[in-house]
PDB file of N, CA and C in Angstrom:
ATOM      1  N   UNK A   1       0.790  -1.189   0.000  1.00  0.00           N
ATOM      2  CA  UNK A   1       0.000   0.000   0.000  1.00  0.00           C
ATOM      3  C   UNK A   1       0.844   1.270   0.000  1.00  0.00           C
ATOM      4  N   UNK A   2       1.830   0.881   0.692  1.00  0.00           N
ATOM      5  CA  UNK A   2       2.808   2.264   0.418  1.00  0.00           C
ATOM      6  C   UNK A   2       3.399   2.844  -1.059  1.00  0.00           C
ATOM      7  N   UNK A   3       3.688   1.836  -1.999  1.00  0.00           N
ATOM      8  CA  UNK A   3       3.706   1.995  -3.095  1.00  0.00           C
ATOM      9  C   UNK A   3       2.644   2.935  -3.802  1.00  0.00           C
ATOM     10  N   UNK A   4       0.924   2.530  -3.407  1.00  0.00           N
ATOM     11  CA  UNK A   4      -0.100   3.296  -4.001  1.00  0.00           C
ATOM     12  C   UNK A   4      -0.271   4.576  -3.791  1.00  0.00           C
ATOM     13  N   UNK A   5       0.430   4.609  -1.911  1.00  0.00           N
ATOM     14  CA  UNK A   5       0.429   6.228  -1.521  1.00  0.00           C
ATOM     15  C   UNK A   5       1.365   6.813  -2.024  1.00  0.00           C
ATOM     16  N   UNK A   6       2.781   6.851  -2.551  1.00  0.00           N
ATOM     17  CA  UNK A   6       3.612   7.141  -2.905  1.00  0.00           C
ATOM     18  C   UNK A   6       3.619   7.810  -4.527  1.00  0.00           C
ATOM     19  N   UNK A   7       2.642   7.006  -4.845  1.00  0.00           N
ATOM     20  CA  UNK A   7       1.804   6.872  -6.594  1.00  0.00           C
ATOM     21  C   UNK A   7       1.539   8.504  -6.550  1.00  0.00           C
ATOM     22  N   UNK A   8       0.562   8.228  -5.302  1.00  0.00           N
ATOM     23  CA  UNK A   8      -0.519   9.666  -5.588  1.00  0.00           C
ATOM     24  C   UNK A   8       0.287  10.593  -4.864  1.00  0.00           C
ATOM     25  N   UNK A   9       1.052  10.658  -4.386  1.00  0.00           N
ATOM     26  CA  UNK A   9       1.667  11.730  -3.508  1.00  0.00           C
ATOM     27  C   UNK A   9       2.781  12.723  -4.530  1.00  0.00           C
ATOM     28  N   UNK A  10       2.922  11.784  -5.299  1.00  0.00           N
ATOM     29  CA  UNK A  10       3.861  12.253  -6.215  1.00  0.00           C
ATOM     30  C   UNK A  10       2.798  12.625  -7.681  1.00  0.00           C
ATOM     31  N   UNK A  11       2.010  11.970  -7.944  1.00  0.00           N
ATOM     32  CA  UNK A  11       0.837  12.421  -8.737  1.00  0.00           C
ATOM     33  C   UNK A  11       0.186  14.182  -8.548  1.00  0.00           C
ATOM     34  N   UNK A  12       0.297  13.922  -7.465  1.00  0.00           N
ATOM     35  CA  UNK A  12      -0.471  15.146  -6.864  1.00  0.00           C
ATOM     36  C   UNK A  12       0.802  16.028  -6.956  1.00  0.00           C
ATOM     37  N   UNK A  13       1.835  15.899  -6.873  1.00  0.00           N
ATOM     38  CA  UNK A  13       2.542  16.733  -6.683  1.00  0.00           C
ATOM     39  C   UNK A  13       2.955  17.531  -7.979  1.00  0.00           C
ATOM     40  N   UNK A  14       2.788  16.527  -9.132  1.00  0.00           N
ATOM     41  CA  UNK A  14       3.208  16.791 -10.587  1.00  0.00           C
ATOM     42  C   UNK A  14       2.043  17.971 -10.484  1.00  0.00           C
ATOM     43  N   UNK A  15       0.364  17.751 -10.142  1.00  0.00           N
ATOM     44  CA  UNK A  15      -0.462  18.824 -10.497  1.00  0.00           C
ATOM     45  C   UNK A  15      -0.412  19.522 -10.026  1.00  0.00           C
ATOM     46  N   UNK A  16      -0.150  19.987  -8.939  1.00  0.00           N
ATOM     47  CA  UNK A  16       0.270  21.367  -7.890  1.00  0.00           C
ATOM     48  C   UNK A  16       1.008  21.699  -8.695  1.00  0.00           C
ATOM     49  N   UNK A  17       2.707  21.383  -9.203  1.00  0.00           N
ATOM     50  CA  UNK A  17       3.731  22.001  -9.569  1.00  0.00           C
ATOM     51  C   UNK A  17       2.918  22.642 -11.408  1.00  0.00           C
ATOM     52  N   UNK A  18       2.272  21.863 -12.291  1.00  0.00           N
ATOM     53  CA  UNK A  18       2.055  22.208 -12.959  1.00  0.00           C
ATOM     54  C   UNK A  18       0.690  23.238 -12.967  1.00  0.00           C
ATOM     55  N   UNK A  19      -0.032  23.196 -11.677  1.00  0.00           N
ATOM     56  CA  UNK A  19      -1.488  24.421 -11.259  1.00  0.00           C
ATOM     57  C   UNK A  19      -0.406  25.613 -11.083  1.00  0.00           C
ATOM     58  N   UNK A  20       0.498  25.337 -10.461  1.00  0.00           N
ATOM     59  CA  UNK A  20       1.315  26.732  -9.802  1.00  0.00           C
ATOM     60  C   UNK A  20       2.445  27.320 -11.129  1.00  0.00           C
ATOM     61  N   UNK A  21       2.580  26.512 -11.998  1.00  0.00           N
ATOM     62  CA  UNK A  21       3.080  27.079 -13.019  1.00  0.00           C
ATOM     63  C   UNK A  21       2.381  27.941 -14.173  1.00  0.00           C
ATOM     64  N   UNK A  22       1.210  27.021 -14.321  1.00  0.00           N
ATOM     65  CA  UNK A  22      -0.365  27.655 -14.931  1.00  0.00           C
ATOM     66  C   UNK A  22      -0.385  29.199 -14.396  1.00  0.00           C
ATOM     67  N   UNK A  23      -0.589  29.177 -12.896  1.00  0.00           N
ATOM     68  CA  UNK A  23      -0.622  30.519 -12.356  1.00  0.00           C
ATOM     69  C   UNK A  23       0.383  31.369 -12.141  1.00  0.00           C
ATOM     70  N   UNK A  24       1.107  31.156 -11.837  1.00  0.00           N
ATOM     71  CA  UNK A  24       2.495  31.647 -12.600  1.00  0.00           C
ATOM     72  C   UNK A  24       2.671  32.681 -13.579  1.00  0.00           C
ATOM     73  N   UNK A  25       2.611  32.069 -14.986  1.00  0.00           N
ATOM     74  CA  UNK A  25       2.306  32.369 -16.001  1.00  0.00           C
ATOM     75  C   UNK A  25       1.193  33.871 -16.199  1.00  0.00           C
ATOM     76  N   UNK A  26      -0.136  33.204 -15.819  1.00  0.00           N
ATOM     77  CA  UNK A  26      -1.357  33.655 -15.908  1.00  0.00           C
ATOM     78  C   UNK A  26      -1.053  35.504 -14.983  1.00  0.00           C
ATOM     79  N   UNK A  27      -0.238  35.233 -13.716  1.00  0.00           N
ATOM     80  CA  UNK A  27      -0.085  36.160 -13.018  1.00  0.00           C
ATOM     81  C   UNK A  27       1.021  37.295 -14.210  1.00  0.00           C
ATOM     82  N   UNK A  28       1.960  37.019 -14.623  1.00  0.00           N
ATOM     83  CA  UNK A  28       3.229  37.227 -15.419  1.00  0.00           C
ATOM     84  C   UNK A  28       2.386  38.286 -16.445  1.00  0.00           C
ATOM     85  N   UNK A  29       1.534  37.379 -17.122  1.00  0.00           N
ATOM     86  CA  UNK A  29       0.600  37.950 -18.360  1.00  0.00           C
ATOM     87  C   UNK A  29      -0.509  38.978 -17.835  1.00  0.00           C
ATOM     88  N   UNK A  30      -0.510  38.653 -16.900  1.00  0.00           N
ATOM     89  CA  UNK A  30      -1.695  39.888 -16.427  1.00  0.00           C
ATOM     90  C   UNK A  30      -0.976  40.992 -16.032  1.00  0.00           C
ATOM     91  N   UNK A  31      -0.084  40.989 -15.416  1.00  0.00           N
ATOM     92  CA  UNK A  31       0.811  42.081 -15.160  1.00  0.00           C
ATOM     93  C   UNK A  31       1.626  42.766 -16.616  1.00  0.00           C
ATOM     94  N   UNK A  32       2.115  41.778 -17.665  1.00  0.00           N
ATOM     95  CA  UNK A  32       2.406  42.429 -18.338  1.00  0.00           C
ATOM     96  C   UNK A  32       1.300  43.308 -19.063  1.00  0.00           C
ATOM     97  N   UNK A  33       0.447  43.206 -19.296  1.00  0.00           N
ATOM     98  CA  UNK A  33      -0.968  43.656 -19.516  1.00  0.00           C
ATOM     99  C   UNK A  33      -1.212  44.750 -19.131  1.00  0.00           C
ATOM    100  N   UNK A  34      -1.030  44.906 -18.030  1.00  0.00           N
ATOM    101  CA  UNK A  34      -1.331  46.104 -16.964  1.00  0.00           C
ATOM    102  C   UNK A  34      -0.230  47.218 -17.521  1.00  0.00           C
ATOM    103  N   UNK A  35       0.952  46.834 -17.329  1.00  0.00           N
ATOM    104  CA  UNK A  35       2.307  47.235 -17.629  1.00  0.00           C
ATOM    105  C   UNK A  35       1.849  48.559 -19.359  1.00  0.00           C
ATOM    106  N   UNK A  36       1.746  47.519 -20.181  1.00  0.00           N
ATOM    107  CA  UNK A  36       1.124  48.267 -21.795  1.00  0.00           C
ATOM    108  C   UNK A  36       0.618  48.850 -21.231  1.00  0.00           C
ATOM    109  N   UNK A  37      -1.076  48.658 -20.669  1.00  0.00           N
ATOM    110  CA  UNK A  37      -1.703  49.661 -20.552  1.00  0.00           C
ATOM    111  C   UNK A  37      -1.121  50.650 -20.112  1.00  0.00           C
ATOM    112  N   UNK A  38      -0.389  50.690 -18.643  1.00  0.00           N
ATOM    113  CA  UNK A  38      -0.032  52.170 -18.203  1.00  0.00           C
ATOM    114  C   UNK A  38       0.840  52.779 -19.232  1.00  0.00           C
ATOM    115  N   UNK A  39       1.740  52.215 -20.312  1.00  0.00           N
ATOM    116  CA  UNK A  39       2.700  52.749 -21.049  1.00  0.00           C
ATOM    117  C   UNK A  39       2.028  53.896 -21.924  1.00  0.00           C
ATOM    118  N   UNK A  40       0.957  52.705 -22.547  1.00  0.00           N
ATOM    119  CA  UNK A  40      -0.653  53.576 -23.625  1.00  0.00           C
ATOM    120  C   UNK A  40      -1.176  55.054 -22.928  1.00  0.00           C
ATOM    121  N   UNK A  41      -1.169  54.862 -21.732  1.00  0.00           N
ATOM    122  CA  UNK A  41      -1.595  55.582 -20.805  1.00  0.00           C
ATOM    123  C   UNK A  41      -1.067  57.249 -20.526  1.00  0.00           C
ATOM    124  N   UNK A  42       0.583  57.123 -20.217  1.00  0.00           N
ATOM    125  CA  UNK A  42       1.001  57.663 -19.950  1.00  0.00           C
ATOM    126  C   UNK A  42       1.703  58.582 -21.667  1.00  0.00           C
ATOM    127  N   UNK A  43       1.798  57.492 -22.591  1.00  0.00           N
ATOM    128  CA  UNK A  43       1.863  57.731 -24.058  1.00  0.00           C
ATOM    129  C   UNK A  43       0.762  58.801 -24.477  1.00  0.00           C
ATOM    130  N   UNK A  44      -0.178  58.316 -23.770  1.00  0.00           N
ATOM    131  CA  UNK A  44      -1.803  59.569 -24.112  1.00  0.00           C
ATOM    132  C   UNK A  44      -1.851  60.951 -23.264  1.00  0.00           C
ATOM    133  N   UNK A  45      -1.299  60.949 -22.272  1.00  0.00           N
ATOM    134  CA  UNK A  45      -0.976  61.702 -21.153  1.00  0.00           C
ATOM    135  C   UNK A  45       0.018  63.118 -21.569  1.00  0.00           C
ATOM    136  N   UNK A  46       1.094  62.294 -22.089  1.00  0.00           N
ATOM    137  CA  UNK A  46       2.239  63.002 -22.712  1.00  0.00           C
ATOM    138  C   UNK A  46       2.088  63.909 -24.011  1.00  0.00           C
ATOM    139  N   UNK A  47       1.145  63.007 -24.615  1.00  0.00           N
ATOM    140  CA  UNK A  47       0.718  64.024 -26.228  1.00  0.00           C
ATOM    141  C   UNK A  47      -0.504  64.956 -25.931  1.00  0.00           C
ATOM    142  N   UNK A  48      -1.088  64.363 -24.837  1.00  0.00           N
ATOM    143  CA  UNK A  48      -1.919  65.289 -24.330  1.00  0.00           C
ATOM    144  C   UNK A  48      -1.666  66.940 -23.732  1.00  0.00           C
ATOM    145  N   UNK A  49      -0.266  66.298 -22.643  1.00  0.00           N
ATOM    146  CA  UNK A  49       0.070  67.679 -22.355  1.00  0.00           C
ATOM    147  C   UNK A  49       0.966  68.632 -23.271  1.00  0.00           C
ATOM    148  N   UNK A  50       1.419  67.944 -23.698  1.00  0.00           N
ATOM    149  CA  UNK A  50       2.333  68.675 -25.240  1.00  0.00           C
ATOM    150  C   UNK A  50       1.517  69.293 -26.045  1.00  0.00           C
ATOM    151  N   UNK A  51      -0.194  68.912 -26.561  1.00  0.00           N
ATOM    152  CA  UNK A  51      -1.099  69.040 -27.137  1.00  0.00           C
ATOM    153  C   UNK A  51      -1.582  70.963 -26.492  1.00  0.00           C
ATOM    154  N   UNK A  52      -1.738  70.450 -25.089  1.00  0.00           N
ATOM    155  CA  UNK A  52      -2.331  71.354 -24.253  1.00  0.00           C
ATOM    156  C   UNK A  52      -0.928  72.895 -23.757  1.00  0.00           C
ATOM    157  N   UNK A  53      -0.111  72.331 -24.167  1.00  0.00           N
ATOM    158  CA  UNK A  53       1.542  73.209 -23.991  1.00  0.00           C
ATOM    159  C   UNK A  53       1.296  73.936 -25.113  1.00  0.00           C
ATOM    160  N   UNK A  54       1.009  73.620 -26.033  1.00  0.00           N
ATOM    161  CA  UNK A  54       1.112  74.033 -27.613  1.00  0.00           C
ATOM    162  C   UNK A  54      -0.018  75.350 -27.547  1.00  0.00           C
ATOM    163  N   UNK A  55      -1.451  74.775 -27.287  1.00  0.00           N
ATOM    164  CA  UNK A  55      -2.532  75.573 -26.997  1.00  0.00           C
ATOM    165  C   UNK A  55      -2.173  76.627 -26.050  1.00  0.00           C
ATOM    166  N   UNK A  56      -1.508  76.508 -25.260  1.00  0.00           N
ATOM    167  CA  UNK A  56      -1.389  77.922 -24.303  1.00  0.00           C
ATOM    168  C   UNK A  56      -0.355  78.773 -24.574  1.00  0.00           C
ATOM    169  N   UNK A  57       0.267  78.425 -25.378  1.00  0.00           N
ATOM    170  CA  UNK A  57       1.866  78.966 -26.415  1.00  0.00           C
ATOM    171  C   UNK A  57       0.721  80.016 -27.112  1.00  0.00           C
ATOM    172  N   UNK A  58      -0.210  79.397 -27.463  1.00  0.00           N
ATOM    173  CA  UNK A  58      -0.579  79.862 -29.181  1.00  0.00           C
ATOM    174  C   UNK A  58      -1.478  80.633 -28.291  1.00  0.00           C
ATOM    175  N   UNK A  59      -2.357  80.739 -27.347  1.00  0.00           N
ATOM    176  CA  UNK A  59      -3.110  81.486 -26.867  1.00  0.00           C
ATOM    177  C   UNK A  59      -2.776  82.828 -26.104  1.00  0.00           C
ATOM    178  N   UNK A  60      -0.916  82.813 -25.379  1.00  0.00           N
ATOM    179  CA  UNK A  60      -0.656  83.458 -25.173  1.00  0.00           C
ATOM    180  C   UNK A  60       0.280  84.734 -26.278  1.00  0.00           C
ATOM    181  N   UNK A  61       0.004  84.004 -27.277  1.00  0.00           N
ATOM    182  CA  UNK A  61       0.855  85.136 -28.627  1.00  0.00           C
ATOM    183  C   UNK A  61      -0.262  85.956 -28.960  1.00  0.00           C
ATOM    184  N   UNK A  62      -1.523  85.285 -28.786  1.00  0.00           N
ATOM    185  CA  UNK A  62      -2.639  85.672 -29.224  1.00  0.00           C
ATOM    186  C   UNK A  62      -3.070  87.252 -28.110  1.00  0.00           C
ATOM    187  N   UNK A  63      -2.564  86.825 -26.785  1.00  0.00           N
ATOM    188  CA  UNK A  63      -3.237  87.595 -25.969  1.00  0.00           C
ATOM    189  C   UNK A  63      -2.460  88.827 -25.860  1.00  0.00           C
ATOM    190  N   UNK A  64      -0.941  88.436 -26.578  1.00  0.00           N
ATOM    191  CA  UNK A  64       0.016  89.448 -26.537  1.00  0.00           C
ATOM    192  C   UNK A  64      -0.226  90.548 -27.693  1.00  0.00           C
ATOM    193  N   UNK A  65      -0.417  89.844 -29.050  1.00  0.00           N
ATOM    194  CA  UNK A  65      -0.685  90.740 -30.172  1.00  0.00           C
ATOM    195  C   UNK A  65      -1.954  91.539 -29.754  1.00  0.00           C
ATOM    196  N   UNK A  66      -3.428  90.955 -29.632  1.00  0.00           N
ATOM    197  CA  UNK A  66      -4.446  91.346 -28.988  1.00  0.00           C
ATOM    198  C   UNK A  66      -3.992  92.694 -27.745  1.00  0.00           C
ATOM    199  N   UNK A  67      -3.178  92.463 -26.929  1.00  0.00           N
ATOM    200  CA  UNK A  67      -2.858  93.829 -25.923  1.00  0.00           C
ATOM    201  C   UNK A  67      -2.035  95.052 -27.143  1.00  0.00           C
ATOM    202  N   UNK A  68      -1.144  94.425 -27.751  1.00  0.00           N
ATOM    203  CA  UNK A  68      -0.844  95.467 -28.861  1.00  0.00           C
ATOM    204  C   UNK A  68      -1.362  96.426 -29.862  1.00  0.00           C
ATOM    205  N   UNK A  69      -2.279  95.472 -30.493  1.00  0.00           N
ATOM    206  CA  UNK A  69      -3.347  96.319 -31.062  1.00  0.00           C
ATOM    207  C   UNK A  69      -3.911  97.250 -30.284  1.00  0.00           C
ATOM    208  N   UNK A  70      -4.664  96.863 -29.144  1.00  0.00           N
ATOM    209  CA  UNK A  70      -5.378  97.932 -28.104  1.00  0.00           C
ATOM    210  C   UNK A  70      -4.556  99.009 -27.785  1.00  0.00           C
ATOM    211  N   UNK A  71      -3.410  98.557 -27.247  1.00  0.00           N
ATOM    212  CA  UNK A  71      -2.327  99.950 -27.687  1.00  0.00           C
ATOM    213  C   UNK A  71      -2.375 100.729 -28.392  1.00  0.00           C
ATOM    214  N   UNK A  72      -2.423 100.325 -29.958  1.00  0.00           N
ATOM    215  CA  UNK A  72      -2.364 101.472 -30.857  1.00  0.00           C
ATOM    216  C   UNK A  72      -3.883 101.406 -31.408  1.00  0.00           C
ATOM    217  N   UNK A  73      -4.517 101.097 -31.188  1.00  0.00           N
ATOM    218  CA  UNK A  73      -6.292 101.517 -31.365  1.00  0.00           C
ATOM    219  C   UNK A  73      -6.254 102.588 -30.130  1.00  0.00           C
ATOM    220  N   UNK A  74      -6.070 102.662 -29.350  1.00  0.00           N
ATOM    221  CA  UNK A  74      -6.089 104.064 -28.407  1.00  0.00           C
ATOM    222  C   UNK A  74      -5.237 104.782 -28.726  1.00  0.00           C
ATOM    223  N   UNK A  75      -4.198 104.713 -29.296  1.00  0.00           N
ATOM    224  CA  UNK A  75      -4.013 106.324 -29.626  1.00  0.00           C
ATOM    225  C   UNK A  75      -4.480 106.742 -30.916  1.00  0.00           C
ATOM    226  N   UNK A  76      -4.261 108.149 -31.194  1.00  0.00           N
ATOM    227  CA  UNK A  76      -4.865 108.914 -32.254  1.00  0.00           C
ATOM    228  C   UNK A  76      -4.894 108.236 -33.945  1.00  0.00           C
ATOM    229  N   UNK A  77      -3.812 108.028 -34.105  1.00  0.00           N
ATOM    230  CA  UNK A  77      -3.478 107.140 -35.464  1.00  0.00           C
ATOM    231  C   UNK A  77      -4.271 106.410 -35.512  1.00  0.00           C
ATOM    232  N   UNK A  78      -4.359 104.979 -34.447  1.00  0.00           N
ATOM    233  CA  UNK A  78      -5.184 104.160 -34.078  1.00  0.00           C
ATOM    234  C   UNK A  78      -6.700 104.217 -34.586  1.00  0.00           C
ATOM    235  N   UNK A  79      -7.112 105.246 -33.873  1.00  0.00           N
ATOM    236  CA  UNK A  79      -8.747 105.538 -34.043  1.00  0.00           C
ATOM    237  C   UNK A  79      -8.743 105.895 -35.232  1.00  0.00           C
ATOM    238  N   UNK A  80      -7.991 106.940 -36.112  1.00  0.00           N
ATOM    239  CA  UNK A  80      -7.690 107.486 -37.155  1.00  0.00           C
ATOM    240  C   UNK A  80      -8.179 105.766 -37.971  1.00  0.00           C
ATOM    241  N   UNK A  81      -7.429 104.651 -38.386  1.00  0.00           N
ATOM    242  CA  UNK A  81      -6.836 103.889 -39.027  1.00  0.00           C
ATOM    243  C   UNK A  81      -8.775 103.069 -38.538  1.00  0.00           C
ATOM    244  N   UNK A  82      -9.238 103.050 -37.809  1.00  0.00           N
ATOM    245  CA  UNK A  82     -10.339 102.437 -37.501  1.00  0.00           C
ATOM    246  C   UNK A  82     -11.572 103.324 -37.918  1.00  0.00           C
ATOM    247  N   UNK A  83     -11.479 104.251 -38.296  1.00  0.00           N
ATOM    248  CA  UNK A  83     -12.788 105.506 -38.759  1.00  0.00           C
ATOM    249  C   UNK A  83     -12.441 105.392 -40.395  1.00  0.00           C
ATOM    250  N   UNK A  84     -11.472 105.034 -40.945  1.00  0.00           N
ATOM    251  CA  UNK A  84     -11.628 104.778 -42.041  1.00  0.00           C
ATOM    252  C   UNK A  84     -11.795 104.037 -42.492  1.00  0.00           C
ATOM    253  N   UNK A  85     -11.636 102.508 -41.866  1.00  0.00           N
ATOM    254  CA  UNK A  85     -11.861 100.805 -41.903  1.00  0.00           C
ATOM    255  C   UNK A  85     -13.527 100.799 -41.467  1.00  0.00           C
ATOM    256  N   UNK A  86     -14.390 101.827 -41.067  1.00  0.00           N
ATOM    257  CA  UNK A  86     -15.739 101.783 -40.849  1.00  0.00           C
ATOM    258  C   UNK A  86     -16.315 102.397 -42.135  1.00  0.00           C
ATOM    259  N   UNK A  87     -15.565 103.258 -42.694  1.00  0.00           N
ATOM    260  CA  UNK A  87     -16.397 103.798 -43.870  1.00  0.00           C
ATOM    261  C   UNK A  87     -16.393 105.216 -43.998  1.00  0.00           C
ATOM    262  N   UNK A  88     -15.508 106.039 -42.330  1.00  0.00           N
ATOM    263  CA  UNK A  88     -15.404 107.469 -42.658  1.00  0.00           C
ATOM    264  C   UNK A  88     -14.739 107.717 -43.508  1.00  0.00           C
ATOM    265  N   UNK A  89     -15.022 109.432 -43.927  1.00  0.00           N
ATOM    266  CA  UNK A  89     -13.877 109.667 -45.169  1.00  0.00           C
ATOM    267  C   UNK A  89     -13.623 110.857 -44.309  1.00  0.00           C
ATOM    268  N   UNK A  90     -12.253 111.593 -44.857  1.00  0.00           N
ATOM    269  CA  UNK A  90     -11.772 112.808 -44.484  1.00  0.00           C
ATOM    270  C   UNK A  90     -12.619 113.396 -44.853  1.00  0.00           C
ATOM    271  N   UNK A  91     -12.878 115.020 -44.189  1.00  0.00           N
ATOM    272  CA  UNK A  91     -13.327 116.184 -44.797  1.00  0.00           C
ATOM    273  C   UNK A  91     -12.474 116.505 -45.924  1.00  0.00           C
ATOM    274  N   UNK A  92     -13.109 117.029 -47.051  1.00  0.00           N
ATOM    275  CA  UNK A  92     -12.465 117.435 -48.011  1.00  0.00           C
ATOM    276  C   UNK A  92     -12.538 119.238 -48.166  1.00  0.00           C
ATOM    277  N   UNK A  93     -11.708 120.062 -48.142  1.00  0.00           N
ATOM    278  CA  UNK A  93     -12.141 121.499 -48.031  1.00  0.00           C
ATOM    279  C   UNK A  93     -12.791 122.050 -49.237  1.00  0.00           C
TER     280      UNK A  93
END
């Protein structure tokens, strides 16, 4: 009978070693999994803020030219250069 227990003891042992290799594996692949994703992740993150870097570049040239103009729309020339872009004309004597 010791022979039969010996059978299964070692039987059993082949399926443990090969369940725990199964999982093993299974654990390995899920993590690498995870791993991509955060790469995808942080890949989307990055073009995102570069995306959003770009937009506030371009918004702040915008806000700079925009203060410039207002500059010279208030002074005399300015208004001058805007009364004729409406349709005034000089007096003619």
């Amino acid at each position: 009978m010791s022979k039969r227990q010996e059978g299964l003891t070692e039987e059993k042992m082949r399926k443990i070693a090969a369940g725990a290799t199964v999982a093993g594996v299974l654990l390995v692949l899920f993590l690498i999994v995870i791993l991509i994703i955060q790469f995808v992740q942080m890949g989307v993150a990055n073009a995102q803020s570069s995306h959003l870097s770009d937009e506030i570049d371009r918004y702040t040239e915008l806000l700079e030219k925009g203060e410039q103009d207002l500059e010279f729309y208030k002074t005399q020339s300015g208004l001058y250069y805007l009364a004729l872009q409406q349709g005034w004309q000089t007096p003619s004597d």
